[in-house]
PDB file of N, CA and C in Angstrom:
ATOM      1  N   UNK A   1      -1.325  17.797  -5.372  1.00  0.00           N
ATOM      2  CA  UNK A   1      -1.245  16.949  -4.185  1.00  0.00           C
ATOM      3  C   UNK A   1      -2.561  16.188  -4.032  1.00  0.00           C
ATOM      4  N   UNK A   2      -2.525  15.264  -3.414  1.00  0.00           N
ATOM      5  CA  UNK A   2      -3.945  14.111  -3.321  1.00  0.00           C
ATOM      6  C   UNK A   2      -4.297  13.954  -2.195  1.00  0.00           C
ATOM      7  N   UNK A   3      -5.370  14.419  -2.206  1.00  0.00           N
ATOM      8  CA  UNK A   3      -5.889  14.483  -0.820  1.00  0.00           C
ATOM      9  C   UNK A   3      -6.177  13.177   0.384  1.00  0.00           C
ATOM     10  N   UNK A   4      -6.347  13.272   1.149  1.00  0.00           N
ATOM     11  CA  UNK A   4      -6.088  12.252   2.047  1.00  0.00           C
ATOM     12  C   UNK A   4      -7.716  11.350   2.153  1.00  0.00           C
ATOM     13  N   UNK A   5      -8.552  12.258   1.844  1.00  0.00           N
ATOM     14  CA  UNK A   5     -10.199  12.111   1.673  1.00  0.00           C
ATOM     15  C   UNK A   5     -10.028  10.862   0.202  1.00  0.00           C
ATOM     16  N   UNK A   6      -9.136  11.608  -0.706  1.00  0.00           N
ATOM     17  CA  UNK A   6      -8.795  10.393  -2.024  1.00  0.00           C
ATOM     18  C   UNK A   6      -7.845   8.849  -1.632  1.00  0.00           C
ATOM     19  N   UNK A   7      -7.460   9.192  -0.960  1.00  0.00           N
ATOM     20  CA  UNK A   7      -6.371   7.902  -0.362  1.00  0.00           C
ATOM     21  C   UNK A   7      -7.311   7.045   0.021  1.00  0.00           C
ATOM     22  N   UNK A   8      -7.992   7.482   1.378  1.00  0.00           N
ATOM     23  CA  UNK A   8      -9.189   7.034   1.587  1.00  0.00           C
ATOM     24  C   UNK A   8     -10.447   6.400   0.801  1.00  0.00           C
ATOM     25  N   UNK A   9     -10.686   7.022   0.023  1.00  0.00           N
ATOM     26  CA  UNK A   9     -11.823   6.444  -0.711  1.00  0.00           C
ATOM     27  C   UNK A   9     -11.214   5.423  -1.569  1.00  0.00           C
ATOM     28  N   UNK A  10      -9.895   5.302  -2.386  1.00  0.00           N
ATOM     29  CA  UNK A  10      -9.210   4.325  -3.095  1.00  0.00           C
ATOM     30  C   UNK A  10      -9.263   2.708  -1.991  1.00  0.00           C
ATOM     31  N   UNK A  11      -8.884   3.331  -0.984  1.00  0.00           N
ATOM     32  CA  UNK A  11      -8.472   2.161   0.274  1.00  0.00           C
ATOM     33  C   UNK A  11      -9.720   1.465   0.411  1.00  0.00           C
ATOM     34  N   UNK A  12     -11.128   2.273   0.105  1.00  0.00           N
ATOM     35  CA  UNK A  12     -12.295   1.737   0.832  1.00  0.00           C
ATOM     36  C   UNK A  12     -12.980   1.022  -0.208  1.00  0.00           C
ATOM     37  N   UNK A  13     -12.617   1.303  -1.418  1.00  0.00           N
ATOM     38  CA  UNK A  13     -12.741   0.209  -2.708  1.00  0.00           C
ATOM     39  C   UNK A  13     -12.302  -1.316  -3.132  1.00  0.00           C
ATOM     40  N   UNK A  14     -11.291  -0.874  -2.270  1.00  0.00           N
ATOM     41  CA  UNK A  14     -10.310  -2.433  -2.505  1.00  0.00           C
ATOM     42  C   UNK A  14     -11.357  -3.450  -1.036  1.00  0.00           C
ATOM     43  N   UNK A  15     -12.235  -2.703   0.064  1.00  0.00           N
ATOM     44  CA  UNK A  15     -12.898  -3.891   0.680  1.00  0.00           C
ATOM     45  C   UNK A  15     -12.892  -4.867   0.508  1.00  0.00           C
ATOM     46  N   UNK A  16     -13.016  -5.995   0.987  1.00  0.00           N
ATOM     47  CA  UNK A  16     -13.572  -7.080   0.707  1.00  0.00           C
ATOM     48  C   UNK A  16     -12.710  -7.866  -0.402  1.00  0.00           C
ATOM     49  N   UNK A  17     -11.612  -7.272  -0.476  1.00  0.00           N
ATOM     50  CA  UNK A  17     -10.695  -7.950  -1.541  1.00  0.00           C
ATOM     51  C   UNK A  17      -9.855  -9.189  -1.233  1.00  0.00           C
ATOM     52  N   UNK A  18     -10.261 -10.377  -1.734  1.00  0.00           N
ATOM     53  CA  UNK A  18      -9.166 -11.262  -0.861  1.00  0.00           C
ATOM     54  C   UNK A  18      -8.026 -11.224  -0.706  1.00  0.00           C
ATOM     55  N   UNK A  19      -7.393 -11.766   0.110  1.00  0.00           N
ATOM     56  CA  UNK A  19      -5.766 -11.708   0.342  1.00  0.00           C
ATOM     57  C   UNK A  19      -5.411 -12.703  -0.223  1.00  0.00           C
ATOM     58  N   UNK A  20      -3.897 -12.264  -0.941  1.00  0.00           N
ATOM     59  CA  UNK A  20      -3.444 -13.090  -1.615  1.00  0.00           C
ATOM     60  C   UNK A  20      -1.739 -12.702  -1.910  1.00  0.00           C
ATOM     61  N   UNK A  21      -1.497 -13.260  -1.237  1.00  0.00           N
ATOM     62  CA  UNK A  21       0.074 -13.118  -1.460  1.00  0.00           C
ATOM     63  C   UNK A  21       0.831 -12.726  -2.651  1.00  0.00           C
ATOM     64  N   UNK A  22       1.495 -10.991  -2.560  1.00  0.00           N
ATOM     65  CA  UNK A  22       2.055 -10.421  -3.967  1.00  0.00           C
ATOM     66  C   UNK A  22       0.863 -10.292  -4.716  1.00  0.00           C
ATOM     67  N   UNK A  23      -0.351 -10.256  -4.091  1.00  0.00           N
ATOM     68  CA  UNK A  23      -1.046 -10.232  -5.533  1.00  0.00           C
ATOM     69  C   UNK A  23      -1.491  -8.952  -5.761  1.00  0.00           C
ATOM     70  N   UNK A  24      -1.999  -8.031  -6.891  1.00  0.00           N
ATOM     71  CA  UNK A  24      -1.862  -6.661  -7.359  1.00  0.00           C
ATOM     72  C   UNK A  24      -3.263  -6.713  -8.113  1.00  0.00           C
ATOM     73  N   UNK A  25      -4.373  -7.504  -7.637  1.00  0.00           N
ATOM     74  CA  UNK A  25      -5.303  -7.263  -8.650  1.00  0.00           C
ATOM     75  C   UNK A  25      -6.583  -7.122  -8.059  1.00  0.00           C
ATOM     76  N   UNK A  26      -7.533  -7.232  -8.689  1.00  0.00           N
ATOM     77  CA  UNK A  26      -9.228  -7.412  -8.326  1.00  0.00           C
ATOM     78  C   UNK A  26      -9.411  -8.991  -7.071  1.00  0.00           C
ATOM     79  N   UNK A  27      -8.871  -9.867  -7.839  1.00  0.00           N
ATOM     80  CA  UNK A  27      -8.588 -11.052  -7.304  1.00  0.00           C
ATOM     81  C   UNK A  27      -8.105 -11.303  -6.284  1.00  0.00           C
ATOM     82  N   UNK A  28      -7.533 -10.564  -5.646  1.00  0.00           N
ATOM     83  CA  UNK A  28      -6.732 -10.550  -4.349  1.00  0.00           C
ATOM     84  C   UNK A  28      -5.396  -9.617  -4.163  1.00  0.00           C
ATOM     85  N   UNK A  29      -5.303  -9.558  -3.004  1.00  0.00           N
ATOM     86  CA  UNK A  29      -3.968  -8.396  -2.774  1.00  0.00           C
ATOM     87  C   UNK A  29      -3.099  -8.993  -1.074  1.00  0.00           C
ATOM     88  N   UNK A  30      -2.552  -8.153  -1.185  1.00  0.00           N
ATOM     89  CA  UNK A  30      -1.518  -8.070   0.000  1.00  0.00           C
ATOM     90  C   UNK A  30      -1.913  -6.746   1.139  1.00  0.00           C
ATOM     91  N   UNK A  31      -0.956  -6.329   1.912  1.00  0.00           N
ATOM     92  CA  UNK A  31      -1.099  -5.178   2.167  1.00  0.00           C
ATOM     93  C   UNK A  31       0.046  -3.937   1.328  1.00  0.00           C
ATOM     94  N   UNK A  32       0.835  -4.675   0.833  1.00  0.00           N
ATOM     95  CA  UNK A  32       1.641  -3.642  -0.337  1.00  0.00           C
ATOM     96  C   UNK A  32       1.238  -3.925  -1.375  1.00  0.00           C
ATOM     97  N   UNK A  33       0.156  -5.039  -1.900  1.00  0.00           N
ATOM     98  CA  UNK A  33      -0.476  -4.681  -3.028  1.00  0.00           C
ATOM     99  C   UNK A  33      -1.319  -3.507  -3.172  1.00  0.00           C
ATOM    100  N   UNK A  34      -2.474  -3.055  -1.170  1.00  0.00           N
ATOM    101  CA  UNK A  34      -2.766  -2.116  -1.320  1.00  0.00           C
ATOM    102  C   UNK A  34      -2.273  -1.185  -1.410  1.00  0.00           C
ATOM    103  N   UNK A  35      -1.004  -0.800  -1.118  1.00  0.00           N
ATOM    104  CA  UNK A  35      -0.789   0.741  -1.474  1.00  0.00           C
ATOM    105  C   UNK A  35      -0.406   0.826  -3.231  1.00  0.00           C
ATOM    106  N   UNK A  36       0.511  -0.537  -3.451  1.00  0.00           N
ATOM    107  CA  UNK A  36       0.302  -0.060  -5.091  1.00  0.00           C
ATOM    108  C   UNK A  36      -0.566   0.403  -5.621  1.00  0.00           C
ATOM    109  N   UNK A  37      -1.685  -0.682  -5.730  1.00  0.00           N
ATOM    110  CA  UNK A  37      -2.940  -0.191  -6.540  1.00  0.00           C
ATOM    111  C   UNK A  37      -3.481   1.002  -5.815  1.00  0.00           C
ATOM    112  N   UNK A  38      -3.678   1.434  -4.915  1.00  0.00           N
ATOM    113  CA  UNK A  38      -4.125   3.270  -4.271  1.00  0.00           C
ATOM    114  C   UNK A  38      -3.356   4.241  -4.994  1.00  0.00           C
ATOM    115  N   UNK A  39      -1.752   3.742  -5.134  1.00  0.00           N
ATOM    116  CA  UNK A  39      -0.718   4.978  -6.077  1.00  0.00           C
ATOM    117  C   UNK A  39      -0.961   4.579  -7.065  1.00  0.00           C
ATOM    118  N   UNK A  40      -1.488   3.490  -7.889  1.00  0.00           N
ATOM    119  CA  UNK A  40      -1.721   3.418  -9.519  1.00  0.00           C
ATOM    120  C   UNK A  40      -2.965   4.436  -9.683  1.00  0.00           C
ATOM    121  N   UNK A  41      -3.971   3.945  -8.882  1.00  0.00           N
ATOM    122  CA  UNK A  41      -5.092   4.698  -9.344  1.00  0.00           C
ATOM    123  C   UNK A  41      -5.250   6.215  -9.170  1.00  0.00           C
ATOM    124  N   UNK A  42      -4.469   7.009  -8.041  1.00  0.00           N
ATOM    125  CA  UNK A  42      -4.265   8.201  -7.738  1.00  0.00           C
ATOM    126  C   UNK A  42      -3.371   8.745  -9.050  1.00  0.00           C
ATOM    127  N   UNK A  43      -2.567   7.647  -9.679  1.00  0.00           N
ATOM    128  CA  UNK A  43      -1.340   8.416 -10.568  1.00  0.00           C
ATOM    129  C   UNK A  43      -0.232   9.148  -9.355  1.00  0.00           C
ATOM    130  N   UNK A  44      -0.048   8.342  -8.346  1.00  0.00           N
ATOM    131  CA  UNK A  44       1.260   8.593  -7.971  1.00  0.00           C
ATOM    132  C   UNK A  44       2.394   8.188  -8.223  1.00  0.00           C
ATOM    133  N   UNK A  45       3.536   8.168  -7.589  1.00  0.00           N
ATOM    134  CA  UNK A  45       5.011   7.651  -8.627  1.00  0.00           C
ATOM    135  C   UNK A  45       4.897   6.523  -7.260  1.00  0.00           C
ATOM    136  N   UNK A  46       5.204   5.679  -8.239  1.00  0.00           N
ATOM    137  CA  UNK A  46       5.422   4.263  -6.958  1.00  0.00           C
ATOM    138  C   UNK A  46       6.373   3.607  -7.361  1.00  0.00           C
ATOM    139  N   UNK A  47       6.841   2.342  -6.974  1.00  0.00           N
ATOM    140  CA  UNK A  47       7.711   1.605  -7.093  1.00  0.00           C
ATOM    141  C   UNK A  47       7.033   0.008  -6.858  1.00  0.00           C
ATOM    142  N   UNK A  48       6.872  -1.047  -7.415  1.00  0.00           N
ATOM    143  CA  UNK A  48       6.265  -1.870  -7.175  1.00  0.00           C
ATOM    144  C   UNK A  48       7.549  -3.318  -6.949  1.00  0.00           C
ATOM    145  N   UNK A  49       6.868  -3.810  -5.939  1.00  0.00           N
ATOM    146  CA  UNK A  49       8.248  -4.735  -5.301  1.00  0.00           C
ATOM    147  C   UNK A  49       7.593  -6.101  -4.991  1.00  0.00           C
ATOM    148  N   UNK A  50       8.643  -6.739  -5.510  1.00  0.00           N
ATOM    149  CA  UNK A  50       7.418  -8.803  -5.032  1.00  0.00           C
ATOM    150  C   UNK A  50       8.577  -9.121  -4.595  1.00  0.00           C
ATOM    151  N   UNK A  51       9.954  -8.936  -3.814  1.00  0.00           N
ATOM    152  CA  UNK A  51      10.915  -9.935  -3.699  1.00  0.00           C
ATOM    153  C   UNK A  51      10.874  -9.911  -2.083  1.00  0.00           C
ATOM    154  N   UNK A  52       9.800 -10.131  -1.840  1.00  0.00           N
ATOM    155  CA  UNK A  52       9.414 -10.482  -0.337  1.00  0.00           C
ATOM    156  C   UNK A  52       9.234 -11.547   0.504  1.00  0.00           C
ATOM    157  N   UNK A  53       9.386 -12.603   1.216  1.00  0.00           N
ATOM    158  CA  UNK A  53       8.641 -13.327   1.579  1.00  0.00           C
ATOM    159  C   UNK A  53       7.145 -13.608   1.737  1.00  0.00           C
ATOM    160  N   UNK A  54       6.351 -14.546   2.056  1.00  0.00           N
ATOM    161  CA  UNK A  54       5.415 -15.001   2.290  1.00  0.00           C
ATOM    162  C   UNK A  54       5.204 -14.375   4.088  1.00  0.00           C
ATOM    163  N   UNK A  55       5.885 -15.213   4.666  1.00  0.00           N
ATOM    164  CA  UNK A  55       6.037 -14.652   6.564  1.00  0.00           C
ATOM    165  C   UNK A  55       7.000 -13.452   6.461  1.00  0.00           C
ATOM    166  N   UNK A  56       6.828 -12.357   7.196  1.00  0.00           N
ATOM    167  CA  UNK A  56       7.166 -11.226   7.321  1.00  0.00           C
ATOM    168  C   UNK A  56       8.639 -11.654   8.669  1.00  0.00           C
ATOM    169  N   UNK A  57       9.529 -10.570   7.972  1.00  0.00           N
ATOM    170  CA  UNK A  57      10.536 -10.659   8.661  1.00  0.00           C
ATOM    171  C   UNK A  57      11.114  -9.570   9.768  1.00  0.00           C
ATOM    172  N   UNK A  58      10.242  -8.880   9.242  1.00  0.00           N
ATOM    173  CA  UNK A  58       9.931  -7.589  10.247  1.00  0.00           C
ATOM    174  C   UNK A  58      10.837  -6.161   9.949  1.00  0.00           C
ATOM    175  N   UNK A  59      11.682  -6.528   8.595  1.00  0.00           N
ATOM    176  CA  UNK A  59      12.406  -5.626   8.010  1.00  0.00           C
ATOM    177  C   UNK A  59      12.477  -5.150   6.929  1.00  0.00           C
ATOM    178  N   UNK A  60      11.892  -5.951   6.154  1.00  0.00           N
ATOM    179  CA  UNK A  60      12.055  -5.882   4.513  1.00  0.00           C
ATOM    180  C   UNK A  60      10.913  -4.934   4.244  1.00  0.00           C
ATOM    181  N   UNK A  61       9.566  -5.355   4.425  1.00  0.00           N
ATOM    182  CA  UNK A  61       8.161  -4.117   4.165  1.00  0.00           C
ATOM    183  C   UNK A  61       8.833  -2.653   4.933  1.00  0.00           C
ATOM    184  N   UNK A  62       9.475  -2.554   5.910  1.00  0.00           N
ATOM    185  CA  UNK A  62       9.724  -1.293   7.079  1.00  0.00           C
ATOM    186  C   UNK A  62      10.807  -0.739   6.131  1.00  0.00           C
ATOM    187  N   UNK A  63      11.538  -1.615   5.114  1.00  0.00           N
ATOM    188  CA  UNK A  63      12.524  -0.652   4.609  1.00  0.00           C
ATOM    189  C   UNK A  63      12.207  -0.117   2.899  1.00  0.00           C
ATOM    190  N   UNK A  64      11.267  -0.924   2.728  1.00  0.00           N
ATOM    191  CA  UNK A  64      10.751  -0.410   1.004  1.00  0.00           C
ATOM    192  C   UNK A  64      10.116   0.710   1.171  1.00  0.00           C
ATOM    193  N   UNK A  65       8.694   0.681   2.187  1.00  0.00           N
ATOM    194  CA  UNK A  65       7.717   1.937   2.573  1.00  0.00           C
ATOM    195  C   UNK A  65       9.404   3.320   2.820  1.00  0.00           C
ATOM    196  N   UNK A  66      10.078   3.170   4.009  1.00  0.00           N
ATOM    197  CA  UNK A  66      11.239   3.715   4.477  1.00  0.00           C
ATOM    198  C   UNK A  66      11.444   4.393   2.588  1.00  0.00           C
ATOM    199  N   UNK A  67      11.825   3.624   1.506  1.00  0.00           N
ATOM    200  CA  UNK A  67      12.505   4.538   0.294  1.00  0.00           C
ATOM    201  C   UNK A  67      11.097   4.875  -0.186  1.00  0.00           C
ATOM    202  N   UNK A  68      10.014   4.697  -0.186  1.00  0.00           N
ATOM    203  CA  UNK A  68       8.920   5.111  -0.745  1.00  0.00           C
ATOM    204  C   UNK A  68       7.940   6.599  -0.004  1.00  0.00           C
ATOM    205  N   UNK A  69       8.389   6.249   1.152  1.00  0.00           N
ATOM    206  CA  UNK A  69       6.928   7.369   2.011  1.00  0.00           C
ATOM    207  C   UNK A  69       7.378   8.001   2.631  1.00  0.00           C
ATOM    208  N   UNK A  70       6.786   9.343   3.449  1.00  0.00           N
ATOM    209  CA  UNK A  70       8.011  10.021   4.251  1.00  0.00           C
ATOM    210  C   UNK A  70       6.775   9.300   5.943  1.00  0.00           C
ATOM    211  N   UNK A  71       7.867   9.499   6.817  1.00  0.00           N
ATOM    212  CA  UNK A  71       7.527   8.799   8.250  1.00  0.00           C
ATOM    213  C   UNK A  71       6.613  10.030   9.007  1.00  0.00           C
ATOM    214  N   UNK A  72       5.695   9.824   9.897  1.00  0.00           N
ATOM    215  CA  UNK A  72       4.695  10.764  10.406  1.00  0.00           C
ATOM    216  C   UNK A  72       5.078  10.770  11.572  1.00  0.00           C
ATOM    217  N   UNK A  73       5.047  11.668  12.523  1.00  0.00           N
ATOM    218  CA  UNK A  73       4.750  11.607  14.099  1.00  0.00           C
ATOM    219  C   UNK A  73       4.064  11.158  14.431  1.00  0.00           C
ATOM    220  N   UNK A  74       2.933  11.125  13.885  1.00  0.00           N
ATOM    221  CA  UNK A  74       1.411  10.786  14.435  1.00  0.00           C
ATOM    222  C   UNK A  74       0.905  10.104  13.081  1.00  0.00           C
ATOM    223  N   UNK A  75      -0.071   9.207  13.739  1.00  0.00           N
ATOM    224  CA  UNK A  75      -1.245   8.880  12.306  1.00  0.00           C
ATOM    225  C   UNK A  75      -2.068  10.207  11.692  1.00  0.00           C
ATOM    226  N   UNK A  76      -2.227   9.959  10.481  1.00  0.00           N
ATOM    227  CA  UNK A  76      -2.815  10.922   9.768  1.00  0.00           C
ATOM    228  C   UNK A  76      -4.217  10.442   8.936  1.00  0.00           C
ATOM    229  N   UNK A  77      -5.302  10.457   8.507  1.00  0.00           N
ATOM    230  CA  UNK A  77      -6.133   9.930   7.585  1.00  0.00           C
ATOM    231  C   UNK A  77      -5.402   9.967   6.314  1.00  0.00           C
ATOM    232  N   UNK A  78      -5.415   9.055   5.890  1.00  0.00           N
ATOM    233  CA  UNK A  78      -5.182   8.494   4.207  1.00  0.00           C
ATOM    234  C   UNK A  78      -3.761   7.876   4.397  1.00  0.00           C
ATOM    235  N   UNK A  79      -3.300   8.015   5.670  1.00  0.00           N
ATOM    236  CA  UNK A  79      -1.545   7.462   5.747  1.00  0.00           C
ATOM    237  C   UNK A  79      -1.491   5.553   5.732  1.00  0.00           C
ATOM    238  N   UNK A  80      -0.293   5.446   5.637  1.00  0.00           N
ATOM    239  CA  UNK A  80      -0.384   4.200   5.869  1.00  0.00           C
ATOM    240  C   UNK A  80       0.402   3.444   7.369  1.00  0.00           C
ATOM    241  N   UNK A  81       0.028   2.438   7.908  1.00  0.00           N
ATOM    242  CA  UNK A  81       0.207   2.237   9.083  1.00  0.00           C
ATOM    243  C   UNK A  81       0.705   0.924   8.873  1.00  0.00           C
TER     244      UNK A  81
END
């Protein structure tokens, strides 16, 4: 299991990373680029998805995370929000 202290420190690497729509790299990211690259580098099982829009529709990100993550009561450190 991967600790939440590791989630964390992956998340705090990507800083300063520009945003960039679908993008998955050094060069820029998304906010589901960040969790890809956090589960690439942890070696978790992920699923990687670009058939998204640009403007958020308020359903499509809520239902990929939904088959990917399990849902919290509460915030947790290393979770995603």
């Amino acid at each position: 299991m991967v600790s939440a202290e590791a989630v964390q420190e992956q998340a705090r690497s990507l800083k300063g990373t520009r945003w960039r729509h679908q993008g998955r790299t050094d060069k820029g990211g998304d906010c589901a680029g960040v969790v890809i690259r956090i589960a690439q580098a942890l070696g978790l099982p992920h699923e990687d998805w670009r058939n998204y829009r640009r403007s958020p529709d308020g359903q499509t990100l809520e239902a990929i995370l939904d088959r990917c993550c399990v849902r919290a009561d509460e915030p947790a450190p290393g979770g995603i929000l």
